[in-house]
PDB file of N, CA and C in Angstrom:
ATOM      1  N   UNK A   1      12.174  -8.532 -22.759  1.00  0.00           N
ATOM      2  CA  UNK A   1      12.279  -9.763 -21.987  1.00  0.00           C
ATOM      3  C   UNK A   1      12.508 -10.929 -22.947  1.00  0.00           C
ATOM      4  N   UNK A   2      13.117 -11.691 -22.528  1.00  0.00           N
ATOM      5  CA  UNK A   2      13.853 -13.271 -23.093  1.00  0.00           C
ATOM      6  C   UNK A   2      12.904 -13.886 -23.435  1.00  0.00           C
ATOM      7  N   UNK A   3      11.444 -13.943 -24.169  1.00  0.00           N
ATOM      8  CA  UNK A   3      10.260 -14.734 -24.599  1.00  0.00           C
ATOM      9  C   UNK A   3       9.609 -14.930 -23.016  1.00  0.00           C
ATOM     10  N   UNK A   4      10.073 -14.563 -21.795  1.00  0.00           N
ATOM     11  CA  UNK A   4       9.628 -14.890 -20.546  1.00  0.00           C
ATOM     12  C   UNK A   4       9.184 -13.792 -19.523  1.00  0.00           C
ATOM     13  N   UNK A   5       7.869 -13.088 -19.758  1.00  0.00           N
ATOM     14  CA  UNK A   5       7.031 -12.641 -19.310  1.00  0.00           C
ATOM     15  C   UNK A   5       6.642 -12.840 -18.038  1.00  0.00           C
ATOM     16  N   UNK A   6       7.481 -11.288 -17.135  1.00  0.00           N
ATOM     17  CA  UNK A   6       7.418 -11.531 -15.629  1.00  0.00           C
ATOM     18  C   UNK A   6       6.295 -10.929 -15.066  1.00  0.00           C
ATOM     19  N   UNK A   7       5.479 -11.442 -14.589  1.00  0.00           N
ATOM     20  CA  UNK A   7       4.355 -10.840 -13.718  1.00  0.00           C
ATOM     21  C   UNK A   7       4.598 -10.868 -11.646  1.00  0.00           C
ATOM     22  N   UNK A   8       3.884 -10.070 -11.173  1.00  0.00           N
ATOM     23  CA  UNK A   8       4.346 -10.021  -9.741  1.00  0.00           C
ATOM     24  C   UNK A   8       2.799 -10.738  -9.624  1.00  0.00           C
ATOM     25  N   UNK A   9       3.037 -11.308  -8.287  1.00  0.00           N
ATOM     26  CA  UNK A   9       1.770 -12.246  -7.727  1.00  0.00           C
ATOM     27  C   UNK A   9       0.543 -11.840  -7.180  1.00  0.00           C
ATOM     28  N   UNK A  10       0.425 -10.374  -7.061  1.00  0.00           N
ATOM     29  CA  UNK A  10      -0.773 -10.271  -6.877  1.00  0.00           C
ATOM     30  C   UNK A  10      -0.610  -8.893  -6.569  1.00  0.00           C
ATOM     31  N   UNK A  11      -1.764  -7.788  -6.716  1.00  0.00           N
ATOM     32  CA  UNK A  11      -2.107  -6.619  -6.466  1.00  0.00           C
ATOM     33  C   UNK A  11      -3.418  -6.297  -6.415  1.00  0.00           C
ATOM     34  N   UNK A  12      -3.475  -5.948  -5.064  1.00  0.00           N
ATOM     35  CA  UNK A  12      -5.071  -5.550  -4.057  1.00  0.00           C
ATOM     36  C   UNK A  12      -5.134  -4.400  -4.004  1.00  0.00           C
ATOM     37  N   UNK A  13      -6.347  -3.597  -4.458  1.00  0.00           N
ATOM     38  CA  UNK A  13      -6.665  -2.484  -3.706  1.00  0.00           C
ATOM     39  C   UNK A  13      -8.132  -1.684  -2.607  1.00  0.00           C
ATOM     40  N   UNK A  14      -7.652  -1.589  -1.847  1.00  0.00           N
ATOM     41  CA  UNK A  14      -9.203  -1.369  -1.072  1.00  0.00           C
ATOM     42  C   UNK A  14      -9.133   0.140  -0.973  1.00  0.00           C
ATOM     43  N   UNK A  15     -10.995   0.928  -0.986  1.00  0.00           N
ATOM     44  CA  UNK A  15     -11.077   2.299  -0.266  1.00  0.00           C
ATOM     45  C   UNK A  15     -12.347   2.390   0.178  1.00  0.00           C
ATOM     46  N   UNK A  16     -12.083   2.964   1.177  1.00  0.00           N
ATOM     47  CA  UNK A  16     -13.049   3.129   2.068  1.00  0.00           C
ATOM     48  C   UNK A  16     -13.919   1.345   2.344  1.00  0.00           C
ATOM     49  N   UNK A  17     -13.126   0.115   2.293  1.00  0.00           N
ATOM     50  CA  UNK A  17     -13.257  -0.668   3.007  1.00  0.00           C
ATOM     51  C   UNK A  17     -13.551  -1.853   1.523  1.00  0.00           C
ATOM     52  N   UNK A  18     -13.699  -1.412   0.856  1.00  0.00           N
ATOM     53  CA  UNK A  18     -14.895  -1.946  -0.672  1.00  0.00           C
ATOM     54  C   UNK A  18     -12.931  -2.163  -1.547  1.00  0.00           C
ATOM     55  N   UNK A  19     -13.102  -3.556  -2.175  1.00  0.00           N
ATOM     56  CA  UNK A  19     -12.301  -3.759  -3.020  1.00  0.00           C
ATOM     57  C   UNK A  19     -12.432  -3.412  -4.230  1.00  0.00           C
ATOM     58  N   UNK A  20     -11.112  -3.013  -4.664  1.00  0.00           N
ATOM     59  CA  UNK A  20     -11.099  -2.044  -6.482  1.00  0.00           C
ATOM     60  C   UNK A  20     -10.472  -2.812  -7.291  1.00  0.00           C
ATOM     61  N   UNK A  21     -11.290  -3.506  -8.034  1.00  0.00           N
ATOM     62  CA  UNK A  21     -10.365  -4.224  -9.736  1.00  0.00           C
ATOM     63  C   UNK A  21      -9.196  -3.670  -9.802  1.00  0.00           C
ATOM     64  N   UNK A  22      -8.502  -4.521 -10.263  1.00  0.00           N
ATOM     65  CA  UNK A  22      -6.900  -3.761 -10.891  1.00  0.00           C
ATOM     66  C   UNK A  22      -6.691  -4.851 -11.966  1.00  0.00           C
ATOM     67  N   UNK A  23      -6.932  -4.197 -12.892  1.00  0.00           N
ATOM     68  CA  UNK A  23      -6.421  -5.446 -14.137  1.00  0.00           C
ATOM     69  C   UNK A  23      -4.703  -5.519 -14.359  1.00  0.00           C
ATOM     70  N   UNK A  24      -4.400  -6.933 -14.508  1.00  0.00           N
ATOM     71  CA  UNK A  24      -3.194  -7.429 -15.002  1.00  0.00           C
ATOM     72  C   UNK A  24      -2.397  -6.280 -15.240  1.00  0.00           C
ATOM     73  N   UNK A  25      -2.222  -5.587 -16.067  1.00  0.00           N
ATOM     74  CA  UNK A  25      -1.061  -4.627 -16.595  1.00  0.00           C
ATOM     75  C   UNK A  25      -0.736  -3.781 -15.485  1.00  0.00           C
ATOM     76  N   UNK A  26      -2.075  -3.216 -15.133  1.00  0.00           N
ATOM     77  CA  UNK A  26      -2.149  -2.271 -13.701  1.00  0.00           C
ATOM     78  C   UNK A  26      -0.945  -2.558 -12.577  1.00  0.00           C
ATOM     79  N   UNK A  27      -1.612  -4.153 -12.390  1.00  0.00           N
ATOM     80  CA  UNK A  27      -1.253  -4.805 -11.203  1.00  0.00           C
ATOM     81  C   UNK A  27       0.293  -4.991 -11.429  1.00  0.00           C
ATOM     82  N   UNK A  28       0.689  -5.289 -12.420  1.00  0.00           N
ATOM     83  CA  UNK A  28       2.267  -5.316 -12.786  1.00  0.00           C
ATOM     84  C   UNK A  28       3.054  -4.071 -12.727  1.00  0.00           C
ATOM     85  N   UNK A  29       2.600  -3.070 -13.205  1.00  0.00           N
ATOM     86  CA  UNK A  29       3.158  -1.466 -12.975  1.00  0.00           C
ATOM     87  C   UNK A  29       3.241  -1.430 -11.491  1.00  0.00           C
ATOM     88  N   UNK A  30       2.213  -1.397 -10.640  1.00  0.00           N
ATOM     89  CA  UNK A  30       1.921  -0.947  -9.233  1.00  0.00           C
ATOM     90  C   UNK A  30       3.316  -1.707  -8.723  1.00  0.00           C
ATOM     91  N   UNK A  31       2.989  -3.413  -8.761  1.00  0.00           N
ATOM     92  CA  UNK A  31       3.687  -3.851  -8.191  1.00  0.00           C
ATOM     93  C   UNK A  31       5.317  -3.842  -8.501  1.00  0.00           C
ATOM     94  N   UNK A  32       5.343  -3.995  -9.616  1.00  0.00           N
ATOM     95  CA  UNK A  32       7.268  -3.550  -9.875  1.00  0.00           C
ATOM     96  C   UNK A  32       7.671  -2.108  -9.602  1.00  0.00           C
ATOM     97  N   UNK A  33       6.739  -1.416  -9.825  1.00  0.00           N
ATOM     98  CA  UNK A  33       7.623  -0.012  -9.211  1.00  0.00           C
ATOM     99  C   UNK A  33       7.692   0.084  -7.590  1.00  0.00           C
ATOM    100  N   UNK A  34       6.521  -0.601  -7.050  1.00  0.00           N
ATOM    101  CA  UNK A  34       7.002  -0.245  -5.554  1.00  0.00           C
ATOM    102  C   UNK A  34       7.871  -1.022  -4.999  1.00  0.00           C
ATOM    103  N   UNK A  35       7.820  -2.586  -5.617  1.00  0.00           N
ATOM    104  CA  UNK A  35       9.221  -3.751  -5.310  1.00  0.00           C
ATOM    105  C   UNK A  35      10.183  -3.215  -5.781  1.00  0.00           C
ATOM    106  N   UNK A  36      10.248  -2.159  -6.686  1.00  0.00           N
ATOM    107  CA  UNK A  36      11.526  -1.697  -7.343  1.00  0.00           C
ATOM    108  C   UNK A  36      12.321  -0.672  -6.047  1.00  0.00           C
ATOM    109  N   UNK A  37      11.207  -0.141  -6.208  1.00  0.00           N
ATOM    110  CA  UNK A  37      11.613   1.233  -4.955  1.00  0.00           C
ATOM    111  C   UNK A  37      12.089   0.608  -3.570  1.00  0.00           C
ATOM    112  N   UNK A  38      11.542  -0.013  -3.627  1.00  0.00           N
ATOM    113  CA  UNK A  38      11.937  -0.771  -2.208  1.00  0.00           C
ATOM    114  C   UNK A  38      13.252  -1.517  -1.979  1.00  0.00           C
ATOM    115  N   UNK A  39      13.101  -2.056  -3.406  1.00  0.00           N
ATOM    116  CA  UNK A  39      14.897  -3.018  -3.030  1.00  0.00           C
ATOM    117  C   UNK A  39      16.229  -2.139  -3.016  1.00  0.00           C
ATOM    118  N   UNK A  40      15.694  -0.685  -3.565  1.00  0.00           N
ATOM    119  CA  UNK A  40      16.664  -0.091  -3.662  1.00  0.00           C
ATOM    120  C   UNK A  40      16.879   0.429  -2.072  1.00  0.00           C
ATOM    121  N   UNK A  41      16.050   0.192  -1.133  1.00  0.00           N
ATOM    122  CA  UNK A  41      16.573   0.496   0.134  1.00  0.00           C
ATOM    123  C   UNK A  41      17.572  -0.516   0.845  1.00  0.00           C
ATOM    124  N   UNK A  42      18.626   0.134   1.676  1.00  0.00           N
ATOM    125  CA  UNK A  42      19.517  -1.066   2.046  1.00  0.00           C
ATOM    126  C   UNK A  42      18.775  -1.902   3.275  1.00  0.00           C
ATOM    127  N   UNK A  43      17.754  -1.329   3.528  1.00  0.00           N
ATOM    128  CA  UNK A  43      17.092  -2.309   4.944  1.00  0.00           C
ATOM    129  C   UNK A  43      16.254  -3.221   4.087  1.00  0.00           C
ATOM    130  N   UNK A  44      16.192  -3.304   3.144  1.00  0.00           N
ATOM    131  CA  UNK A  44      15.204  -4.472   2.515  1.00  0.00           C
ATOM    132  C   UNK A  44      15.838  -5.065   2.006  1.00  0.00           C
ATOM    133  N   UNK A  45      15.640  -6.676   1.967  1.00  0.00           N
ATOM    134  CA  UNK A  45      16.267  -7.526   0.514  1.00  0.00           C
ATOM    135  C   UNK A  45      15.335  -8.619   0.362  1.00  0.00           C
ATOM    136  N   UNK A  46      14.692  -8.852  -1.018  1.00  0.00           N
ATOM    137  CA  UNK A  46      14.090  -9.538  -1.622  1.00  0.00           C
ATOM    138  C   UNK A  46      12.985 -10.036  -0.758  1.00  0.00           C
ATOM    139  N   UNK A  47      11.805  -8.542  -0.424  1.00  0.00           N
ATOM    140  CA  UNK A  47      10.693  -8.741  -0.193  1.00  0.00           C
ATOM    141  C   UNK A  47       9.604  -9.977  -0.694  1.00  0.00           C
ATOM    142  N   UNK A  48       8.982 -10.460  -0.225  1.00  0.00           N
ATOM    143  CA  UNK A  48       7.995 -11.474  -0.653  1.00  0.00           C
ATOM    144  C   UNK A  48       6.416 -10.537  -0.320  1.00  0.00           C
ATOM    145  N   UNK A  49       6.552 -10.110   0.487  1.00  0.00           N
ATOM    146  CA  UNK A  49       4.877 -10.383   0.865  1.00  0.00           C
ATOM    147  C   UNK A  49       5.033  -7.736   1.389  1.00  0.00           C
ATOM    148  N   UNK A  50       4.320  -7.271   0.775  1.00  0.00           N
ATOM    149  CA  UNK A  50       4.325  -5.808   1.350  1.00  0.00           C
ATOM    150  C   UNK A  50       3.098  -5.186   1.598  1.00  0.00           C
ATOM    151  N   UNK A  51       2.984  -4.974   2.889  1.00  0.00           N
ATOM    152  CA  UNK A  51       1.383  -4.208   2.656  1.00  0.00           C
ATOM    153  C   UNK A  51       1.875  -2.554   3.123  1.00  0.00           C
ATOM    154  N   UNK A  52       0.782  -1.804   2.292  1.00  0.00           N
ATOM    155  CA  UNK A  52       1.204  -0.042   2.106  1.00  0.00           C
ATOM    156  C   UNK A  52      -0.416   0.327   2.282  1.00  0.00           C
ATOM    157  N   UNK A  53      -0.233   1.357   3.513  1.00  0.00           N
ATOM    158  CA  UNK A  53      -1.374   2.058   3.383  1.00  0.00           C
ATOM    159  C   UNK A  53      -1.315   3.245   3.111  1.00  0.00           C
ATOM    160  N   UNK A  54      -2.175   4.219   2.785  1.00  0.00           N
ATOM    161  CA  UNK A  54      -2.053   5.333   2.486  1.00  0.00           C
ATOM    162  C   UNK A  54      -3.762   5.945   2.825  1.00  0.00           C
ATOM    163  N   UNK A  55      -2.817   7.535   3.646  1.00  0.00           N
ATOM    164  CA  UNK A  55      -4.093   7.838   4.369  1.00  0.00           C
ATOM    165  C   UNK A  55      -4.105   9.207   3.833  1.00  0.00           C
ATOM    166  N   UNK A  56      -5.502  10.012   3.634  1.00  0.00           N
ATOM    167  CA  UNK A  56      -5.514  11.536   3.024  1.00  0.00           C
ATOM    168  C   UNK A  56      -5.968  12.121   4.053  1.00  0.00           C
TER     169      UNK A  56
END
C-alpha cells in the first residue's frame, strides 16, 4: 500500500448472544475477504453496511 493503510469500519462478532473481541488485524481480514467476495457478485456493488449469519 501507497504509505496509506486501509482498514474496513468495523467487525462484530456474537455467539450464542455474548459479544467476541476481534482485534484490528482480525477485523480487517474478516472484513476484506467477505467485501471482497461479495463485490465479485454481479448483484452487489459497493456494499456499505453487511450483516451474515451463520447457523450449525
Amino acid at each position: 500500500m501507497s504509505g496509506e493503510e486501509k482498514k474496513v469500519g468495523g467487525v462484530q462478532g456474537k455467539v450464542k448472544g455474548k459479544t467476541v473481541p476481534i482485534k484490528g488485524f482480525v477485523q480487517d481480514f474478516i472484513g476484506f475477504s467477505i467485501l471482497g467476495m461479495l463485490e465479485s457478485l454481479r448483484e452487489v456493488s459497493d456494499p456499505q453496511e453487511v450483516e451474515i449469519k451463520i447457523k450449525k
